[in-house]
PDB file of N, CA and C in Angstrom:
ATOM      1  N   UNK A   1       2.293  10.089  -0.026  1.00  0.00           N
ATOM      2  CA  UNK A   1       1.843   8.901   0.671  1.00  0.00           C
ATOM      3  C   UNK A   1       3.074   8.249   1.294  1.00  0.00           C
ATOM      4  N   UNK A   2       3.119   7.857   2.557  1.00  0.00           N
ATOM      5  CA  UNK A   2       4.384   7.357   3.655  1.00  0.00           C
ATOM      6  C   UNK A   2       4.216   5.901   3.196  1.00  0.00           C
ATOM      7  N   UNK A   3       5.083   5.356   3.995  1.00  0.00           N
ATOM      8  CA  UNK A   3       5.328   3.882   3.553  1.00  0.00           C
ATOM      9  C   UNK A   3       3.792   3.266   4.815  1.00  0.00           C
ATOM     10  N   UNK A   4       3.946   3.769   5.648  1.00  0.00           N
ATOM     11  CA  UNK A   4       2.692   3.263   6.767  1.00  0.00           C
ATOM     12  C   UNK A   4       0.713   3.515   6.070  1.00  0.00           C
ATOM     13  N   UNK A   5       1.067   4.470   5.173  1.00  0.00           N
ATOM     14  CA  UNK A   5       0.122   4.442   4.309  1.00  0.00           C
ATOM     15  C   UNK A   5      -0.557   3.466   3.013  1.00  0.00           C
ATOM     16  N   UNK A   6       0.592   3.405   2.615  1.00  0.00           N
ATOM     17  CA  UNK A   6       1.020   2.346   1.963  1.00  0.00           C
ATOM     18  C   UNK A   6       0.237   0.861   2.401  1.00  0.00           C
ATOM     19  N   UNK A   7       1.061   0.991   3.154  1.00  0.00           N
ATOM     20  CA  UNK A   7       0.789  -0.654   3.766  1.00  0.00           C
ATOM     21  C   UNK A   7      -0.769  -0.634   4.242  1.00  0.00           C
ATOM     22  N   UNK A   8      -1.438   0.319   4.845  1.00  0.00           N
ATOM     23  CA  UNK A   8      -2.742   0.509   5.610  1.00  0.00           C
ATOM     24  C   UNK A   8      -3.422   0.153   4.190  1.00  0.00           C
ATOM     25  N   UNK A   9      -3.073   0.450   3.157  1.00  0.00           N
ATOM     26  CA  UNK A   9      -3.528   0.739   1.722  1.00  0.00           C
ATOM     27  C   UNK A   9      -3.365  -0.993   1.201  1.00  0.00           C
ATOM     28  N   UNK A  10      -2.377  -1.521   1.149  1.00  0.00           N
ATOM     29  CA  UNK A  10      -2.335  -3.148   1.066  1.00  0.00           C
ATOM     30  C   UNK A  10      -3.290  -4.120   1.652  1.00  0.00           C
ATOM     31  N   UNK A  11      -3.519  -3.595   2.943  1.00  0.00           N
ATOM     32  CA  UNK A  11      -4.248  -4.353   4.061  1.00  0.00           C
ATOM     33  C   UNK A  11      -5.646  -4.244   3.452  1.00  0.00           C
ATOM     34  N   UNK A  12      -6.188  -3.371   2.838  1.00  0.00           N
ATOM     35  CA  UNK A  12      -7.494  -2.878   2.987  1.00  0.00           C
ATOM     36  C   UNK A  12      -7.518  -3.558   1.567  1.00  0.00           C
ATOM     37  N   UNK A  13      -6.682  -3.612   0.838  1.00  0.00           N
ATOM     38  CA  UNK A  13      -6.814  -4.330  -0.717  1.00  0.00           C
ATOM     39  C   UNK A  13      -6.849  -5.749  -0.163  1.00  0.00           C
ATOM     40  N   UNK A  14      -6.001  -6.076   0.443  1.00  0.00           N
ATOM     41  CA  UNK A  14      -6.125  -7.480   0.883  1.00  0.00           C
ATOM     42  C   UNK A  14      -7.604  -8.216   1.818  1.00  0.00           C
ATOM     43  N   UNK A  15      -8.509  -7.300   1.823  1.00  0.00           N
ATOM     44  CA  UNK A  15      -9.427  -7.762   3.254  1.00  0.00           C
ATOM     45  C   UNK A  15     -10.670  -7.244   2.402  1.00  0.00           C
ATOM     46  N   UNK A  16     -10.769  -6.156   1.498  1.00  0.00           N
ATOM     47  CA  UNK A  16     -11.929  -5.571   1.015  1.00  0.00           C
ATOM     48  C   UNK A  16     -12.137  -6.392  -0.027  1.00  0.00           C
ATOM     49  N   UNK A  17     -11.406  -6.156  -1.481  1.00  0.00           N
ATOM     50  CA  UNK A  17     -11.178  -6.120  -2.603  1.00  0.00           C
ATOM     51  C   UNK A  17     -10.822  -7.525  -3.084  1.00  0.00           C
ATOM     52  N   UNK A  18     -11.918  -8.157  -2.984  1.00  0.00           N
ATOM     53  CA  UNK A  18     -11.371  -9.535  -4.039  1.00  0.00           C
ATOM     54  C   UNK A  18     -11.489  -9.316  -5.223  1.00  0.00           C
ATOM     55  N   UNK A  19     -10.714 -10.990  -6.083  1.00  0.00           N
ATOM     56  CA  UNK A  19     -10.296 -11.239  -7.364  1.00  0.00           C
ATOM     57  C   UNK A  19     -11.807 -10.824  -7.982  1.00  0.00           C
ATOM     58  N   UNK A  20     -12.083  -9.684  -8.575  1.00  0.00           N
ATOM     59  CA  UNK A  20     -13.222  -9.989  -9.407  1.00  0.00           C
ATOM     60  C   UNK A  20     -14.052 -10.881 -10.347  1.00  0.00           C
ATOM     61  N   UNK A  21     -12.756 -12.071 -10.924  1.00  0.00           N
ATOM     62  CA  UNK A  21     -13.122 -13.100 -11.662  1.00  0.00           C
ATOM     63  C   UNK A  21     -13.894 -14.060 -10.318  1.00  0.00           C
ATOM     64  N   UNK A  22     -12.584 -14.465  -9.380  1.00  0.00           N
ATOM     65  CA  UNK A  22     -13.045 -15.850  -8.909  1.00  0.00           C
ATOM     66  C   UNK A  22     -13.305 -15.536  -7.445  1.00  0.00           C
ATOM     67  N   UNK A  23     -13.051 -14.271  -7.082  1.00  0.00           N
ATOM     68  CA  UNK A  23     -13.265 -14.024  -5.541  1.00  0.00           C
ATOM     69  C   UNK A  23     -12.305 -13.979  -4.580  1.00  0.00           C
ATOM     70  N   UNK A  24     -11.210 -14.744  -5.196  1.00  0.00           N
ATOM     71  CA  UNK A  24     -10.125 -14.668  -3.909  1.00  0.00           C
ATOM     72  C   UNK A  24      -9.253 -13.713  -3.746  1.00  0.00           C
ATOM     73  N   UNK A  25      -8.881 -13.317  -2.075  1.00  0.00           N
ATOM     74  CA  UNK A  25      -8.208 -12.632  -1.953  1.00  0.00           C
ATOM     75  C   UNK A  25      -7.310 -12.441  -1.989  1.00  0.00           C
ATOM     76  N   UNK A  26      -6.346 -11.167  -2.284  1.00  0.00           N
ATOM     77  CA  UNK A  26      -5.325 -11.068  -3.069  1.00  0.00           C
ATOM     78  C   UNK A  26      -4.369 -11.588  -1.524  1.00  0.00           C
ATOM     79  N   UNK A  27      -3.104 -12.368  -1.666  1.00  0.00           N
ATOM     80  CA  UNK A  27      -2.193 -12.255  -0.726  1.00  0.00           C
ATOM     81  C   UNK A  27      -0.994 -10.572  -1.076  1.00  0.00           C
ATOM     82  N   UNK A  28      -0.358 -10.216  -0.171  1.00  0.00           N
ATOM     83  CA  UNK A  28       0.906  -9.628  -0.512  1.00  0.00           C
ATOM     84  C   UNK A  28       1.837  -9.619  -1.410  1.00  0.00           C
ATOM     85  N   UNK A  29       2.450 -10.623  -1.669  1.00  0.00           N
ATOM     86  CA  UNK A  29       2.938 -10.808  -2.692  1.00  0.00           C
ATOM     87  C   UNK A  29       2.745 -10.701  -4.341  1.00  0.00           C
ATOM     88  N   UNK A  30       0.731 -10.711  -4.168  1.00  0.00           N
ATOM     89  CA  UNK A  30       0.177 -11.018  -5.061  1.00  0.00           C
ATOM     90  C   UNK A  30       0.005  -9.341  -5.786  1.00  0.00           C
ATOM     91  N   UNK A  31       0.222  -8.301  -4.410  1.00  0.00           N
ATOM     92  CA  UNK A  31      -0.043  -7.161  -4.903  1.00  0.00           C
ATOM     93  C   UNK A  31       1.650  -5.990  -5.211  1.00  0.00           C
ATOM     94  N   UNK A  32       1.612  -5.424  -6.356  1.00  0.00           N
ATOM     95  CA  UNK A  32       2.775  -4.765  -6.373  1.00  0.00           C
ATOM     96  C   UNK A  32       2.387  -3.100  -6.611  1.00  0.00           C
ATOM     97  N   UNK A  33       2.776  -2.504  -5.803  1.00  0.00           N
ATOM     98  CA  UNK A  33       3.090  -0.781  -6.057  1.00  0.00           C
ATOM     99  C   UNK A  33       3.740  -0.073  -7.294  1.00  0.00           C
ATOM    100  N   UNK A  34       3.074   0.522  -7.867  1.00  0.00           N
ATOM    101  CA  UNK A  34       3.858   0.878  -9.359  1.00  0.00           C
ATOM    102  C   UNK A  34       4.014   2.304  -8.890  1.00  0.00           C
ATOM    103  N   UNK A  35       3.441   3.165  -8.454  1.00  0.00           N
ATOM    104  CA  UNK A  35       3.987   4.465  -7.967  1.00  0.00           C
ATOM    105  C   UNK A  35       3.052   4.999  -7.446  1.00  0.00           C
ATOM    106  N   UNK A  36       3.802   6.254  -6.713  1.00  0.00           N
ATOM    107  CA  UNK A  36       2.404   6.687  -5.534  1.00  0.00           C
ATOM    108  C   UNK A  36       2.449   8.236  -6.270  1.00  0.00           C
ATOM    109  N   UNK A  37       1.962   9.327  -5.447  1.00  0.00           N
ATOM    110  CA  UNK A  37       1.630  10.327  -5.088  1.00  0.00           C
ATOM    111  C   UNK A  37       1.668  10.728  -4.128  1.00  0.00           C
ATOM    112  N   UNK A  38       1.367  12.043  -3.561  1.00  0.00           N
ATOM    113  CA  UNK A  38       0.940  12.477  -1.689  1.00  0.00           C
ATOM    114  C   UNK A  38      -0.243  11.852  -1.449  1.00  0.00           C
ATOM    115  N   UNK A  39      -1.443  11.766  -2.407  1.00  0.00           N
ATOM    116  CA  UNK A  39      -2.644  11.117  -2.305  1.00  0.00           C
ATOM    117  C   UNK A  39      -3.289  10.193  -2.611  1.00  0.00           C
ATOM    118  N   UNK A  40      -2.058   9.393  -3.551  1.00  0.00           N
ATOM    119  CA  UNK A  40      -2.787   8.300  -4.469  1.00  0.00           C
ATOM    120  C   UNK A  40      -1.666   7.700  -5.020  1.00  0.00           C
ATOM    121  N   UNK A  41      -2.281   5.963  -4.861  1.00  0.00           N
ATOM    122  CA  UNK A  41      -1.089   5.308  -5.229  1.00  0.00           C
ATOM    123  C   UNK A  41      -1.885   4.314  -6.335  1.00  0.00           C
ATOM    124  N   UNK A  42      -0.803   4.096  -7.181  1.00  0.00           N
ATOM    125  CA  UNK A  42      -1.366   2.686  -8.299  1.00  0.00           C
ATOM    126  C   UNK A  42      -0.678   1.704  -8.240  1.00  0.00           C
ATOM    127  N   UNK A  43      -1.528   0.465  -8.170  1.00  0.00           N
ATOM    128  CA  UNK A  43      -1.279  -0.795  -7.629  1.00  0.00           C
ATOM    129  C   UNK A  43      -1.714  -1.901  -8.600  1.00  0.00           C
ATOM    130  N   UNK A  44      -0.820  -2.769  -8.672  1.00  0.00           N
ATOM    131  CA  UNK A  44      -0.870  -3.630  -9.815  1.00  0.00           C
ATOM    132  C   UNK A  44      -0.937  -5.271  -9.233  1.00  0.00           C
ATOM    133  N   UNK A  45      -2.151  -5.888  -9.076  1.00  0.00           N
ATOM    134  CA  UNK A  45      -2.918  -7.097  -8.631  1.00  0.00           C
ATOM    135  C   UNK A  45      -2.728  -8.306  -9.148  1.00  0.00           C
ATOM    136  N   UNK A  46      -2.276  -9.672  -9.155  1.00  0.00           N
ATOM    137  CA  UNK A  46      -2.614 -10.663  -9.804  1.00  0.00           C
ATOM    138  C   UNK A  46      -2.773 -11.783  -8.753  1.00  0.00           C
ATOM    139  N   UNK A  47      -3.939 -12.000  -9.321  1.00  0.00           N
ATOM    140  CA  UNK A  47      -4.737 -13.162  -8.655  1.00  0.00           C
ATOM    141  C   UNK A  47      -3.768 -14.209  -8.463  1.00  0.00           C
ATOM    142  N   UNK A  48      -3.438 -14.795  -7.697  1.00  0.00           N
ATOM    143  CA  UNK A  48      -2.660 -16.495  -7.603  1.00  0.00           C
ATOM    144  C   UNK A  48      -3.482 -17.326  -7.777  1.00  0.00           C
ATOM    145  N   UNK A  49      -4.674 -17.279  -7.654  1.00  0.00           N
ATOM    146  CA  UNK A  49      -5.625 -18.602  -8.115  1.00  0.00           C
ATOM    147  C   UNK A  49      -5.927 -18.643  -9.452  1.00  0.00           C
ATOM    148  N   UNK A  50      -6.567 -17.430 -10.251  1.00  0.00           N
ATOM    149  CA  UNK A  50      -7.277 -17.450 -11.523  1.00  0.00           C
ATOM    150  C   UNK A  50      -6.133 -16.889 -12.712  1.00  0.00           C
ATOM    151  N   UNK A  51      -5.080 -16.098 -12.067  1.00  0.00           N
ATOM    152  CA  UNK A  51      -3.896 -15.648 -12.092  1.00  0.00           C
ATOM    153  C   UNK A  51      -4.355 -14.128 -13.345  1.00  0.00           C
ATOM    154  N   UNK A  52      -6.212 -13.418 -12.943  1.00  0.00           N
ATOM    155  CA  UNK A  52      -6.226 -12.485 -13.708  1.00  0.00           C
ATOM    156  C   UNK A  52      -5.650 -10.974 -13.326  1.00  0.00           C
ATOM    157  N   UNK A  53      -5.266 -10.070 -13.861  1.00  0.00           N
ATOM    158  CA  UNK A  53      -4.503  -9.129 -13.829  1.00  0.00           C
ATOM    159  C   UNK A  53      -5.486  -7.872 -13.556  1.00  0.00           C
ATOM    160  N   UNK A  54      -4.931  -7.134 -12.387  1.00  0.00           N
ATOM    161  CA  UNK A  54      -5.884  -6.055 -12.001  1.00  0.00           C
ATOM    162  C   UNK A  54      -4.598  -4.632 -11.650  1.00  0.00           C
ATOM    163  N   UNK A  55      -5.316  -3.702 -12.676  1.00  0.00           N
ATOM    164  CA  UNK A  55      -4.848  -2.178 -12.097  1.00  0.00           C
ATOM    165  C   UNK A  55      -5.532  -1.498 -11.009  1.00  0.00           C
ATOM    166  N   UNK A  56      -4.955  -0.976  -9.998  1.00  0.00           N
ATOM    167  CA  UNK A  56      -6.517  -0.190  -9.394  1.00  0.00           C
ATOM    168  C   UNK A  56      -5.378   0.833  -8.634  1.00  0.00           C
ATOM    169  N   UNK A  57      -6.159   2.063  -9.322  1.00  0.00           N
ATOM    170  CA  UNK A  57      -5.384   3.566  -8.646  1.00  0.00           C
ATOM    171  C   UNK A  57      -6.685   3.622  -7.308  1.00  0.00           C
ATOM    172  N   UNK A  58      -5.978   4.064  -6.192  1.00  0.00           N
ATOM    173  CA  UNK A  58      -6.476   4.369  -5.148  1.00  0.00           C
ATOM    174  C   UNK A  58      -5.965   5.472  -4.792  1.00  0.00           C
ATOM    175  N   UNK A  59      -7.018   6.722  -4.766  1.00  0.00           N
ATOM    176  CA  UNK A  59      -7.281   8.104  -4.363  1.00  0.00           C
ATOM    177  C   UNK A  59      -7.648   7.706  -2.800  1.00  0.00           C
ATOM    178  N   UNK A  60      -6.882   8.757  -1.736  1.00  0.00           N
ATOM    179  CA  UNK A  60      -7.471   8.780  -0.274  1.00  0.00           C
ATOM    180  C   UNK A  60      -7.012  10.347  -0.262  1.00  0.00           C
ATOM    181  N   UNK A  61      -8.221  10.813   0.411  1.00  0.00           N
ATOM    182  CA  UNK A  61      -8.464  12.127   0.942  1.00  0.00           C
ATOM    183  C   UNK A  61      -8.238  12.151   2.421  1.00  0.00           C
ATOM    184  N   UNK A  62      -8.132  13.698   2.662  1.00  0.00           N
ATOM    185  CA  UNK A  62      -7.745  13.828   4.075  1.00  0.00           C
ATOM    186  C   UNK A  62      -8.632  13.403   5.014  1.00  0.00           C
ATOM    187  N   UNK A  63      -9.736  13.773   4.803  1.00  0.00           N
ATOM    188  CA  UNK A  63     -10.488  12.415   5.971  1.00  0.00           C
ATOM    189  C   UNK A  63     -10.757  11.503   5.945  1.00  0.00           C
ATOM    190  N   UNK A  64     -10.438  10.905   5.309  1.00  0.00           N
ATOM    191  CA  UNK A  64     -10.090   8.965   5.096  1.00  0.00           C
ATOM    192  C   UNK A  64      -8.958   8.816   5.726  1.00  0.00           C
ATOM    193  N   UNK A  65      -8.101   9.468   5.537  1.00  0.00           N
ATOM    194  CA  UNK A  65      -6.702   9.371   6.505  1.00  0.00           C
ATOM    195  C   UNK A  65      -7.020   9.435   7.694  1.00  0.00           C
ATOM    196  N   UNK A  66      -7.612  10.537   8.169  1.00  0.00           N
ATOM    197  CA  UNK A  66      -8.252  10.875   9.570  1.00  0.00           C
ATOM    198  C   UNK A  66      -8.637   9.514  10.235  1.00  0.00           C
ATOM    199  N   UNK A  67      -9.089   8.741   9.883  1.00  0.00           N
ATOM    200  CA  UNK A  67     -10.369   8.071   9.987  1.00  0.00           C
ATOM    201  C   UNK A  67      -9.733   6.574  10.117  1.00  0.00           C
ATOM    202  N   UNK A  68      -8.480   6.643   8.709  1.00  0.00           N
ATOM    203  CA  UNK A  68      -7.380   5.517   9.295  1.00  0.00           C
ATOM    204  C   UNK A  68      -6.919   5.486  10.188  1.00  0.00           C
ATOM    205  N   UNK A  69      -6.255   6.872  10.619  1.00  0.00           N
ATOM    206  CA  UNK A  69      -5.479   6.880  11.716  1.00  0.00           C
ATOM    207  C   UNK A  69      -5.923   6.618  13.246  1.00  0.00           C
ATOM    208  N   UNK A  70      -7.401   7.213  13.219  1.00  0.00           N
ATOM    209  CA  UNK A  70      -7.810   6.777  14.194  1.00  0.00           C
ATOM    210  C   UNK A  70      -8.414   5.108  14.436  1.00  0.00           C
ATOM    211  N   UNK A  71      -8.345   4.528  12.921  1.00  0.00           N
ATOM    212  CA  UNK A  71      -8.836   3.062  13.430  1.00  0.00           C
ATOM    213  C   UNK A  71      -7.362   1.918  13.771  1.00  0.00           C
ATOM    214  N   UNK A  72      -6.211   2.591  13.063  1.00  0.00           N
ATOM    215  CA  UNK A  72      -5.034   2.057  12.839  1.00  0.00           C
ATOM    216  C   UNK A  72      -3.722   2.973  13.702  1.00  0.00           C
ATOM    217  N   UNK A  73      -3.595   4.110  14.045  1.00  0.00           N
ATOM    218  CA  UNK A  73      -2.741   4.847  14.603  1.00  0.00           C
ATOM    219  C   UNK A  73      -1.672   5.285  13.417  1.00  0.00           C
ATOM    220  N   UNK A  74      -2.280   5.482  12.267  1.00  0.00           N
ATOM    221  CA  UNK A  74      -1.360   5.952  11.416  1.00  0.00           C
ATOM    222  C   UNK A  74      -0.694   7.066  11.405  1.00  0.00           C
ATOM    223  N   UNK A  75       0.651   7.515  11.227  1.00  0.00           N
ATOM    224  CA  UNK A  75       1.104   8.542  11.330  1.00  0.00           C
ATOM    225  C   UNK A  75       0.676   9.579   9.983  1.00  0.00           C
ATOM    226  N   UNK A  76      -0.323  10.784  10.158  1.00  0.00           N
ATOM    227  CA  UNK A  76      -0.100  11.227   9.111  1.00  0.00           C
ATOM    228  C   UNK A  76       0.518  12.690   8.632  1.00  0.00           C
ATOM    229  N   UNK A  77       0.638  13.197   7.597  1.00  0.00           N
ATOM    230  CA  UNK A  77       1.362  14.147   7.245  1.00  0.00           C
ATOM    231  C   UNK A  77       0.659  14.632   6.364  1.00  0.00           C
ATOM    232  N   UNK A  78       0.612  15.949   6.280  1.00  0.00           N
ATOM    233  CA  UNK A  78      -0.055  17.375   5.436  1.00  0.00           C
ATOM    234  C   UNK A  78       0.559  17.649   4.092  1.00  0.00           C
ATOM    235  N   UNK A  79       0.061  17.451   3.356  1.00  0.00           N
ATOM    236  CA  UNK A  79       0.857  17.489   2.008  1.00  0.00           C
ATOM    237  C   UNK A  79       1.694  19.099   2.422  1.00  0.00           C
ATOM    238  N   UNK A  80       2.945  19.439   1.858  1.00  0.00           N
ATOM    239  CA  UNK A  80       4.091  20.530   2.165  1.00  0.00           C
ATOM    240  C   UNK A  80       4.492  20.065   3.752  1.00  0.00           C
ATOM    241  N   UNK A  81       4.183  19.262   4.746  1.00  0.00           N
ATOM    242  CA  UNK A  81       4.892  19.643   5.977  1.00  0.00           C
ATOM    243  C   UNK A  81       5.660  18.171   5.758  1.00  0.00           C
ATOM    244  N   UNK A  82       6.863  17.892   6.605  1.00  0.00           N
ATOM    245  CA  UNK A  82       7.937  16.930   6.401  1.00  0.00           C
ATOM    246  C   UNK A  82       7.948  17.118   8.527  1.00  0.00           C
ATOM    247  N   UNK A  83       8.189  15.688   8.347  1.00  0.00           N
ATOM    248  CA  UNK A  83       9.338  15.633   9.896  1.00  0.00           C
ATOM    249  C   UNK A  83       9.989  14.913   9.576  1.00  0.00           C
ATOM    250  N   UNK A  84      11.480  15.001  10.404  1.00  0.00           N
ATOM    251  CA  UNK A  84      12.591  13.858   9.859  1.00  0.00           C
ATOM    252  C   UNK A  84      12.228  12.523   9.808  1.00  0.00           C
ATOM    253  N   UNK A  85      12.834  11.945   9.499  1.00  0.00           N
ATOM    254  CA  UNK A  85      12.679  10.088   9.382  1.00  0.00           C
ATOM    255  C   UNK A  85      13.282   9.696  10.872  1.00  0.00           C
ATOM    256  N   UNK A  86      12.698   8.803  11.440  1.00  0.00           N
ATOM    257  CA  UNK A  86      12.610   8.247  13.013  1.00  0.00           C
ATOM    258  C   UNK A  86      13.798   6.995  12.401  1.00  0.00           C
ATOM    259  N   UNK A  87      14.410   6.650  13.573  1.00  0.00           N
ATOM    260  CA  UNK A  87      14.888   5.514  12.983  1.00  0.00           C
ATOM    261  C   UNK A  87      14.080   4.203  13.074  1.00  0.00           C
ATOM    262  N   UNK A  88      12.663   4.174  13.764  1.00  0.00           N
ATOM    263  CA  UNK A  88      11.630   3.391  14.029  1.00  0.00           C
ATOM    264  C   UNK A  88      11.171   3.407  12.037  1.00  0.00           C
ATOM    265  N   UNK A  89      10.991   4.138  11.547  1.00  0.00           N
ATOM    266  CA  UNK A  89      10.476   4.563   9.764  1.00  0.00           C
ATOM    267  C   UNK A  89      11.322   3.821   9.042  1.00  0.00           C
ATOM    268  N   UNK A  90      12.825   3.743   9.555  1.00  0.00           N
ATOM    269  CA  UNK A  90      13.707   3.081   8.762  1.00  0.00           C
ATOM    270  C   UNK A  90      13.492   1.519   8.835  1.00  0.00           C
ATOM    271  N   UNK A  91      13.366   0.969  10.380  1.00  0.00           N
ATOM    272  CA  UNK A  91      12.981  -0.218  10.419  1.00  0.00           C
ATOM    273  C   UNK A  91      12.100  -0.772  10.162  1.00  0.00           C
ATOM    274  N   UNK A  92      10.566  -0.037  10.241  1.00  0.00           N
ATOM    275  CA  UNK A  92       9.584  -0.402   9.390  1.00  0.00           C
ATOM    276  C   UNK A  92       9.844  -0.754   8.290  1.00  0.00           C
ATOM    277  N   UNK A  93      10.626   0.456   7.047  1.00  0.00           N
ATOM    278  CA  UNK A  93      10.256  -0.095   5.482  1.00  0.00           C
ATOM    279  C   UNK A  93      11.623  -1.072   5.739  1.00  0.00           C
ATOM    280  N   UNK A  94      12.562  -1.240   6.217  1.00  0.00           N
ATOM    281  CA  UNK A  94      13.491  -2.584   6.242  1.00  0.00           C
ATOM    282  C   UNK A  94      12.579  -3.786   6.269  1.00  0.00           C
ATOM    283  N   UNK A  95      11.805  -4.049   7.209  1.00  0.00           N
ATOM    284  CA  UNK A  95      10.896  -4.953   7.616  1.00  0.00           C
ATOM    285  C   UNK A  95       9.837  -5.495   6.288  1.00  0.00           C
ATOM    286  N   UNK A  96       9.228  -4.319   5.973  1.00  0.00           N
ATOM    287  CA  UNK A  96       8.453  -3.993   4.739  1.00  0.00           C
ATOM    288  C   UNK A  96       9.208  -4.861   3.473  1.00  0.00           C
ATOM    289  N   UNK A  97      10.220  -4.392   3.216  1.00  0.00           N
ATOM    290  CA  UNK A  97      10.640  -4.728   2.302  1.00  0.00           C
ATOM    291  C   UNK A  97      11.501  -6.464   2.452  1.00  0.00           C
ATOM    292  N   UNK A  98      11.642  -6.182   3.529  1.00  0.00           N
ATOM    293  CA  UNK A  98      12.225  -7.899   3.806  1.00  0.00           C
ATOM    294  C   UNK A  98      10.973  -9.060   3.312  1.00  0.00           C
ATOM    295  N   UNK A  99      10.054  -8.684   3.934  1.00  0.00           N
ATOM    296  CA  UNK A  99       9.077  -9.431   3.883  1.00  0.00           C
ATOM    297  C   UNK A  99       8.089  -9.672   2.536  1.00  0.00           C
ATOM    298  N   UNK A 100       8.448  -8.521   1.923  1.00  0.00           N
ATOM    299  CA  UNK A 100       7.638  -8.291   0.740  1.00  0.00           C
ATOM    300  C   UNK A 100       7.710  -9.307  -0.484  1.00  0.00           C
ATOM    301  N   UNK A 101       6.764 -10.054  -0.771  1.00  0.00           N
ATOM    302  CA  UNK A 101       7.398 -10.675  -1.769  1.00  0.00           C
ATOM    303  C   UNK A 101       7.160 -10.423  -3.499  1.00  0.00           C
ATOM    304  N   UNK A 102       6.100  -9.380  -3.432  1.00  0.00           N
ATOM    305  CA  UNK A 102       6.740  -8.858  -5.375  1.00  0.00           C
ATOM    306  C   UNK A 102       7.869  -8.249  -5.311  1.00  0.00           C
ATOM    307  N   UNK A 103       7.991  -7.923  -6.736  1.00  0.00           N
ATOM    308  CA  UNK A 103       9.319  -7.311  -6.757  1.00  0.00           C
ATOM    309  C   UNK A 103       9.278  -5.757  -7.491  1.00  0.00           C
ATOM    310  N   UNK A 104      10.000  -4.979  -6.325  1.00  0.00           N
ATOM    311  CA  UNK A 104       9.905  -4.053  -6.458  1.00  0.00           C
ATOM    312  C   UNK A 104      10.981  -3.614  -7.109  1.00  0.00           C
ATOM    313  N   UNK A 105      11.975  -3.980  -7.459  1.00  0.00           N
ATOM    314  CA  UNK A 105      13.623  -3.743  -8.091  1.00  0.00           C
ATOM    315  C   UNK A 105      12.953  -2.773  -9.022  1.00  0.00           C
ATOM    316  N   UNK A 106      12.090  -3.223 -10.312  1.00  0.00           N
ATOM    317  CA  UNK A 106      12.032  -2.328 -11.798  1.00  0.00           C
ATOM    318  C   UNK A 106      11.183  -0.958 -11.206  1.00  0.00           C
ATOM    319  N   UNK A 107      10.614  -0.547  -9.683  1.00  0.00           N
ATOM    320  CA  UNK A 107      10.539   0.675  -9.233  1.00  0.00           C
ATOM    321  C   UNK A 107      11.510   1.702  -8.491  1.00  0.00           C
ATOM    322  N   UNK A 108      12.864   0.869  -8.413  1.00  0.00           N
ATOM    323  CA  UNK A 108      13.559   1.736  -7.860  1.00  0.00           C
ATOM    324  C   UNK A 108      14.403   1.519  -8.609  1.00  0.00           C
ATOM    325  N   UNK A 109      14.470   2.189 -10.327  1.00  0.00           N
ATOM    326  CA  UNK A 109      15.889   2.039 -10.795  1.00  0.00           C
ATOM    327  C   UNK A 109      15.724   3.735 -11.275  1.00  0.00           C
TER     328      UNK A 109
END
C-alpha cells in the first residue's frame, strides 16, 4: 500500500465511518496508521468528542483500487512491480507528514 493509498484510505475513514458511540467524524489527527501491507492497512481511531477508541483493519482488493483510481486518479501498483520514487512522491509524503497531526514517531523506530 503507497502513501497515496493511504491517504485515499484516511479520506474515506474520515467521510464514511463515524464514531460508533456518538457519530462524529473522525478528524486526521484523530486517526493513526499502525502498519500496512500491499493490501491492507490497520488503523487506530479516537474519537475527539466521546474520546472512544477504535481498531479497524482495512482490506482493499484490486478492484477497489481500480475504482479509486478512477474516482481519485490514484497511482496504482501490482503487488511485485516497483517504479522509482518521483520526486513529486517525496513531496507528497513531506507534505503528508508535515501536516499530519498523530504521531507517527513509535512507527518508525
Amino acid at each position: 500500500m503507497n502513501y497515496l493509498e493511504i491517504r485515499a484510505i484516511m479520506a474515506h475513514i474520515r467521510k464514511k465511518l463515524p464514531c460508533p458511540i456518538c457519530g462524529t467524524h473522525y478528524k486526521n489527527e484523530n486517526i493513526d496508521l499502525v502498519g500496512v501491507l500491499p493490501d491492507e492497512g490497520l488503523f487506530h481511531l479516537k474519537c475527539h468528542k466521546c474520546k472512544d477508541v477504535l481498531a479497524v483493519n482495512i482490506a482493499v482488493n484490486e478492484k477497489a483500487l481500480l475504482e479509486q483510481k478512477r474516482n481519485n486518479r490514484l497511482k496504482i501498483r501490482k503487488n511485485g512491480t516497483t517504479s522509482p520514487i518521483s520526486e513529486n512522491d517525496i513531496l507528497d509524503m513531506k507534505n503528508f507528514l508535515t501536516n499530519h497531526k498523530g504521531d507517527l514517531s513509535k512507527y518508525l523506530k
